[in-house]
PDB file of N, CA and C in Angstrom:
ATOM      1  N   UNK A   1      79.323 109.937 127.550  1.00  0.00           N
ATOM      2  CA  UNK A   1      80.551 109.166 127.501  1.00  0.00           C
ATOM      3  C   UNK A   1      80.534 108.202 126.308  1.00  0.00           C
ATOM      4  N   UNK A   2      79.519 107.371 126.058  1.00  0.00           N
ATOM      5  CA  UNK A   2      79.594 106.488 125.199  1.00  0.00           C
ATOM      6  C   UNK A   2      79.924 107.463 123.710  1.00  0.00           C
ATOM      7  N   UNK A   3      79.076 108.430 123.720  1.00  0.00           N
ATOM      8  CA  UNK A   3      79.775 109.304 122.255  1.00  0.00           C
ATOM      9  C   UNK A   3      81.075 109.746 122.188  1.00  0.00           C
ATOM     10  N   UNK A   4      81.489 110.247 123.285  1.00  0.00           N
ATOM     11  CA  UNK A   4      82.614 110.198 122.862  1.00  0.00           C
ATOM     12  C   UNK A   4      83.362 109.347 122.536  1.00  0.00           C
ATOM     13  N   UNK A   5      83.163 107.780 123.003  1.00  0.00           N
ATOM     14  CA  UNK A   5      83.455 106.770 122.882  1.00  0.00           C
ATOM     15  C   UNK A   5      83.845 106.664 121.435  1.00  0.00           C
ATOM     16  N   UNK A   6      82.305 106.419 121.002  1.00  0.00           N
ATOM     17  CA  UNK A   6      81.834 105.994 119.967  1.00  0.00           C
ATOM     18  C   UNK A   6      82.610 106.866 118.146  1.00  0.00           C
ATOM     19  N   UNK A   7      82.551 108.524 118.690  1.00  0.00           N
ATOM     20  CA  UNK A   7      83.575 109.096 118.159  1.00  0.00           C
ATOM     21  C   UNK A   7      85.317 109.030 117.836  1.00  0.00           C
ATOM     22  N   UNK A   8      85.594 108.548 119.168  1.00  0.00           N
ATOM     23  CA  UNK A   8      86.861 107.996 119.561  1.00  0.00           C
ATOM     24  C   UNK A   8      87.066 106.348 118.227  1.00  0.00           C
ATOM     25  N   UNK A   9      86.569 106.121 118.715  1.00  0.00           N
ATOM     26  CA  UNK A   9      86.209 104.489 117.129  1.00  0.00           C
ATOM     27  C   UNK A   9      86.224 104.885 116.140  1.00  0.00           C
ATOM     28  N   UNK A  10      84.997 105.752 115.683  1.00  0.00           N
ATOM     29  CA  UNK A  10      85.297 105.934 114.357  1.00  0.00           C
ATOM     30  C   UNK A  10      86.552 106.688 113.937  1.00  0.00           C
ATOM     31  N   UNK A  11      86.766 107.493 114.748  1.00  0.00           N
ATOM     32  CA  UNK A  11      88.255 108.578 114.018  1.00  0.00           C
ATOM     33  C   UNK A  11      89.451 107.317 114.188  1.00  0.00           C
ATOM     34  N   UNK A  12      89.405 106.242 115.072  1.00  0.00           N
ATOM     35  CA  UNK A  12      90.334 105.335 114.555  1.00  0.00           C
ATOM     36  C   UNK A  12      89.933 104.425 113.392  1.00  0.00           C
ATOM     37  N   UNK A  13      88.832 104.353 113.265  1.00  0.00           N
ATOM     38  CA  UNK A  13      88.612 103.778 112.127  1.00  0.00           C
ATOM     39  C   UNK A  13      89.283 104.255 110.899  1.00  0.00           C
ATOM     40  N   UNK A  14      88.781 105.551 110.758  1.00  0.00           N
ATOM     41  CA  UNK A  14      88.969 106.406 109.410  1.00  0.00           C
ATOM     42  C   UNK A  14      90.221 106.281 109.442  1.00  0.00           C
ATOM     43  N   UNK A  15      91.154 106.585 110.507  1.00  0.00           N
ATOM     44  CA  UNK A  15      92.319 106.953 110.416  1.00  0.00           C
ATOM     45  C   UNK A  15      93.054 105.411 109.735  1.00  0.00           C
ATOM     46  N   UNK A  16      92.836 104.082 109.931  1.00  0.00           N
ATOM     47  CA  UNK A  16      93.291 102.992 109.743  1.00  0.00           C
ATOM     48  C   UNK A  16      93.088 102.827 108.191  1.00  0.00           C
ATOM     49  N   UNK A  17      91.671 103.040 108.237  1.00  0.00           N
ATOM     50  CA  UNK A  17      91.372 103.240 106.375  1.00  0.00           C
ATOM     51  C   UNK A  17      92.192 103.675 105.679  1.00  0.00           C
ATOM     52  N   UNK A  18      92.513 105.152 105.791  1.00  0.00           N
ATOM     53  CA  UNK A  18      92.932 105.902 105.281  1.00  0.00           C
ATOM     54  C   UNK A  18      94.697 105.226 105.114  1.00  0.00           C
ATOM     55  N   UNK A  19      94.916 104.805 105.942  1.00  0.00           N
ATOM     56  CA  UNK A  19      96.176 104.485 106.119  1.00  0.00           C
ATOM     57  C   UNK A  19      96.711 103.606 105.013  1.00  0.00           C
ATOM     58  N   UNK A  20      95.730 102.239 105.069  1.00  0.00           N
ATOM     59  CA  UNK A  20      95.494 101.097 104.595  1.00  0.00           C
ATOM     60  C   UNK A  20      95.396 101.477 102.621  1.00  0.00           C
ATOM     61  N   UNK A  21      94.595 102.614 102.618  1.00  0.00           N
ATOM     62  CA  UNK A  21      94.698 102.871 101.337  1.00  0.00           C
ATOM     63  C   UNK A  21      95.688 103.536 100.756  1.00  0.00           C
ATOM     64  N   UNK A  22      96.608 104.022 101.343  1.00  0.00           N
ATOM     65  CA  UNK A  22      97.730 104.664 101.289  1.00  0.00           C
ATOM     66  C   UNK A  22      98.859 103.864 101.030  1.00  0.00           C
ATOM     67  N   UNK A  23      98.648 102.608 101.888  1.00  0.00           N
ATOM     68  CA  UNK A  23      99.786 101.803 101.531  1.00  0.00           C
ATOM     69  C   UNK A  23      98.956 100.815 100.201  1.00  0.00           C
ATOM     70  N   UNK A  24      98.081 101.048  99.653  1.00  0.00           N
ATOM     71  CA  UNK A  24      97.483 100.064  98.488  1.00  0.00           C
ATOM     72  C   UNK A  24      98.279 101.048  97.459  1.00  0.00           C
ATOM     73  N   UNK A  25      98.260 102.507  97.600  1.00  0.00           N
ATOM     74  CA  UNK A  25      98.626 103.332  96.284  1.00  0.00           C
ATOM     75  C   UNK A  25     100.753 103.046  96.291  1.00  0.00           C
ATOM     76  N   UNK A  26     100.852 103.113  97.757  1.00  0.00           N
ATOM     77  CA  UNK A  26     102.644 103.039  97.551  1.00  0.00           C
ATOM     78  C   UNK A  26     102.928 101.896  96.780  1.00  0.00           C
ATOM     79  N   UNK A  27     102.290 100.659  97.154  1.00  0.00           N
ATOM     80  CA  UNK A  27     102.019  99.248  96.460  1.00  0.00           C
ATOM     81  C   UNK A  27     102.254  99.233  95.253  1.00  0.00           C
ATOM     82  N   UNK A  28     101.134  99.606  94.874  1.00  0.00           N
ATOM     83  CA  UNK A  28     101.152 100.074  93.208  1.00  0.00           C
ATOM     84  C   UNK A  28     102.131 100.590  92.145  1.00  0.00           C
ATOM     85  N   UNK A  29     102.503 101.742  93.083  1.00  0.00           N
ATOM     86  CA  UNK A  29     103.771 102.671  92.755  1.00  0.00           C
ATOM     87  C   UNK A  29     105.192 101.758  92.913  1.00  0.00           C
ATOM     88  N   UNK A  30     105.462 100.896  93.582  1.00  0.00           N
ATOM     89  CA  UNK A  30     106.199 100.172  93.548  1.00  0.00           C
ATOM     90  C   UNK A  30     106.292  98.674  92.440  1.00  0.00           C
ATOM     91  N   UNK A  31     105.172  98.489  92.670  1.00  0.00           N
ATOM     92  CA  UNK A  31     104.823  97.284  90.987  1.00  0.00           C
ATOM     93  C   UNK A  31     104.865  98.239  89.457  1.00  0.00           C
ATOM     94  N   UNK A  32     104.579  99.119  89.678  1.00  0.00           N
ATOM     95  CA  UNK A  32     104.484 100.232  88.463  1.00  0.00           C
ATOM     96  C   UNK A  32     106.227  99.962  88.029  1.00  0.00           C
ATOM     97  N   UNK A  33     107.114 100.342  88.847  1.00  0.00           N
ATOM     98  CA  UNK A  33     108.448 100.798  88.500  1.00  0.00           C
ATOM     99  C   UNK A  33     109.076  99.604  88.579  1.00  0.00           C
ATOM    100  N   UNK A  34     108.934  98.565  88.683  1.00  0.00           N
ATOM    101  CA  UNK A  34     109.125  97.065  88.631  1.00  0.00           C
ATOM    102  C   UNK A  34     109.095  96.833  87.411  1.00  0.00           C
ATOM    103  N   UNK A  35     107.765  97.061  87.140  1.00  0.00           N
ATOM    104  CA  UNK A  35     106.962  96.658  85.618  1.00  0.00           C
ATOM    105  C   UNK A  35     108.251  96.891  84.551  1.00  0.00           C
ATOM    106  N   UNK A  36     108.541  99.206  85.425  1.00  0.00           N
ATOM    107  CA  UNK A  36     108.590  99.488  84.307  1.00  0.00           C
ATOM    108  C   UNK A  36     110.190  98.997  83.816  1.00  0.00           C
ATOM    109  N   UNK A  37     111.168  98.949  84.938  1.00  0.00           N
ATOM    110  CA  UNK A  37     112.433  98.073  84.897  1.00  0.00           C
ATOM    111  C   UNK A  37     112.735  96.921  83.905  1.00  0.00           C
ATOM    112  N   UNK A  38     111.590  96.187  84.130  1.00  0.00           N
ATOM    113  CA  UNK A  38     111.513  95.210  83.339  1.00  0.00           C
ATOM    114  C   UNK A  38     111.272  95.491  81.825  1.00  0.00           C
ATOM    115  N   UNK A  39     111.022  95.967  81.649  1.00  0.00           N
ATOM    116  CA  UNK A  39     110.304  96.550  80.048  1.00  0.00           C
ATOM    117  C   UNK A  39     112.095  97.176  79.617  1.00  0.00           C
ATOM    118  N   UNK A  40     112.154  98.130  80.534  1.00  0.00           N
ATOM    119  CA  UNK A  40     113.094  98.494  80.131  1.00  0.00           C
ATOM    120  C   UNK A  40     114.476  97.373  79.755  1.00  0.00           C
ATOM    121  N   UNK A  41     114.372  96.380  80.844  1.00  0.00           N
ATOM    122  CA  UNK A  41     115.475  95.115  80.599  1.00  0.00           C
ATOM    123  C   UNK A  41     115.748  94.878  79.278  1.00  0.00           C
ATOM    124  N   UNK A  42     114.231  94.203  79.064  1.00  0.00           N
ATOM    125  CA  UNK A  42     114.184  93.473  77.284  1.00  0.00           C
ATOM    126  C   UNK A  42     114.118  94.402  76.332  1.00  0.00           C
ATOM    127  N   UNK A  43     113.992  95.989  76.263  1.00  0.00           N
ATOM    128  CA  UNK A  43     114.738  96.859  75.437  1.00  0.00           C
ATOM    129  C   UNK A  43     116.335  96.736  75.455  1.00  0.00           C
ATOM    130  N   UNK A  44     116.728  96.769  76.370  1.00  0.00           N
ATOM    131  CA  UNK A  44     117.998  96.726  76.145  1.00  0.00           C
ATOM    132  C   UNK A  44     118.521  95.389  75.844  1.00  0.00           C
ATOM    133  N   UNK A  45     118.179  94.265  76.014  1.00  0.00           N
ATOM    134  CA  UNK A  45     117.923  93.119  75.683  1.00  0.00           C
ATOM    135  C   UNK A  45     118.164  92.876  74.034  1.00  0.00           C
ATOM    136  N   UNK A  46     117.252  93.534  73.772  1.00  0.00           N
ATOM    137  CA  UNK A  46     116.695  93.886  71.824  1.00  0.00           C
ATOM    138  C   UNK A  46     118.006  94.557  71.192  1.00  0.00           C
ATOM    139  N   UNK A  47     118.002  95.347  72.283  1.00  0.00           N
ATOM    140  CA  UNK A  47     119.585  95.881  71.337  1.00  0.00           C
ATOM    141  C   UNK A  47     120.758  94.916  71.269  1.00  0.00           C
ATOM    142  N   UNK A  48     120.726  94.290  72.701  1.00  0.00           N
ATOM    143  CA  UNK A  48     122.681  94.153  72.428  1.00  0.00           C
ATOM    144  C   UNK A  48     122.151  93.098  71.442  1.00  0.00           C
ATOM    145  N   UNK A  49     120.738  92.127  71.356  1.00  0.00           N
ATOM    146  CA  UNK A  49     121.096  91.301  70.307  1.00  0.00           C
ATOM    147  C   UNK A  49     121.228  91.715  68.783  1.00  0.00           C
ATOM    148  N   UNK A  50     120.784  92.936  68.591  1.00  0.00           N
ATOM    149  CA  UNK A  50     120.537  93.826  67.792  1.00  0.00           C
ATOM    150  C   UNK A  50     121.655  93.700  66.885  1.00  0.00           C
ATOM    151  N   UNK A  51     123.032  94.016  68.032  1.00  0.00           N
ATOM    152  CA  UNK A  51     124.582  94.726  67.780  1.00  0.00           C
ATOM    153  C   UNK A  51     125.094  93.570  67.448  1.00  0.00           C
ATOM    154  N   UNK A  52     124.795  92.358  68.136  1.00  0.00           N
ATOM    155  CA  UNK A  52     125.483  91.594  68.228  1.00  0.00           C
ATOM    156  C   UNK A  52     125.056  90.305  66.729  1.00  0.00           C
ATOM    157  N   UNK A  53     123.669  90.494  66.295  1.00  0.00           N
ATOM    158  CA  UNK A  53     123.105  90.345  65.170  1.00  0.00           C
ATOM    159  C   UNK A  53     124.172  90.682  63.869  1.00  0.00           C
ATOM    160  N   UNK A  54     124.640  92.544  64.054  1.00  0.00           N
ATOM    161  CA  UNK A  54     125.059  93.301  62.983  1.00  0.00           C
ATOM    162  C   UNK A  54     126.662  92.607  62.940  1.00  0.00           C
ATOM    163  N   UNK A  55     127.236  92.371  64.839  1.00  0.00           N
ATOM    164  CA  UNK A  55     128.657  92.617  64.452  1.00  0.00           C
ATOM    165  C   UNK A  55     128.906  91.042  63.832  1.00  0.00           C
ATOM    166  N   UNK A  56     128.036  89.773  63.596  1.00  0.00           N
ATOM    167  CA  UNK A  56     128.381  88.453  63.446  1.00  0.00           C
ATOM    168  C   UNK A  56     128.424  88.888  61.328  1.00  0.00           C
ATOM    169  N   UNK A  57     127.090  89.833  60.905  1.00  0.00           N
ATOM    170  CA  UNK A  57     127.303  89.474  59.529  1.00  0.00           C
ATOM    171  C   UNK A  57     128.960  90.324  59.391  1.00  0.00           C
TER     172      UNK A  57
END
């Protein structure tokens, strides 16, 4: 009994791990496309001052 027990624990263990690291990678994947939003902002940023540089001369 206790092994099975004891089996019973670890496969919740693993299973929580596993979980836990899963939501560290969605995490990531979500700061990634944040990042990349942002980057993208101040490109477009660069331009309109760009245009707006050209249309003042």
């Amino acid at each position: 009994m206790t092994k099975v027990l004891a089996a019973l624990i670890a496969a919740v263990f693993a299973a929580g791990t596993a979980f836990a690291a899963d939501a560290k990678k969605e995490e990531k994947k979500v700061e990634a496309k944040k990042e990349e939003k942002k980057v993208e902002a101040k490109k477009e940023e660069k331009k309109e001052e760009k245009k707006e540089g050209a249309a003042k001369k």
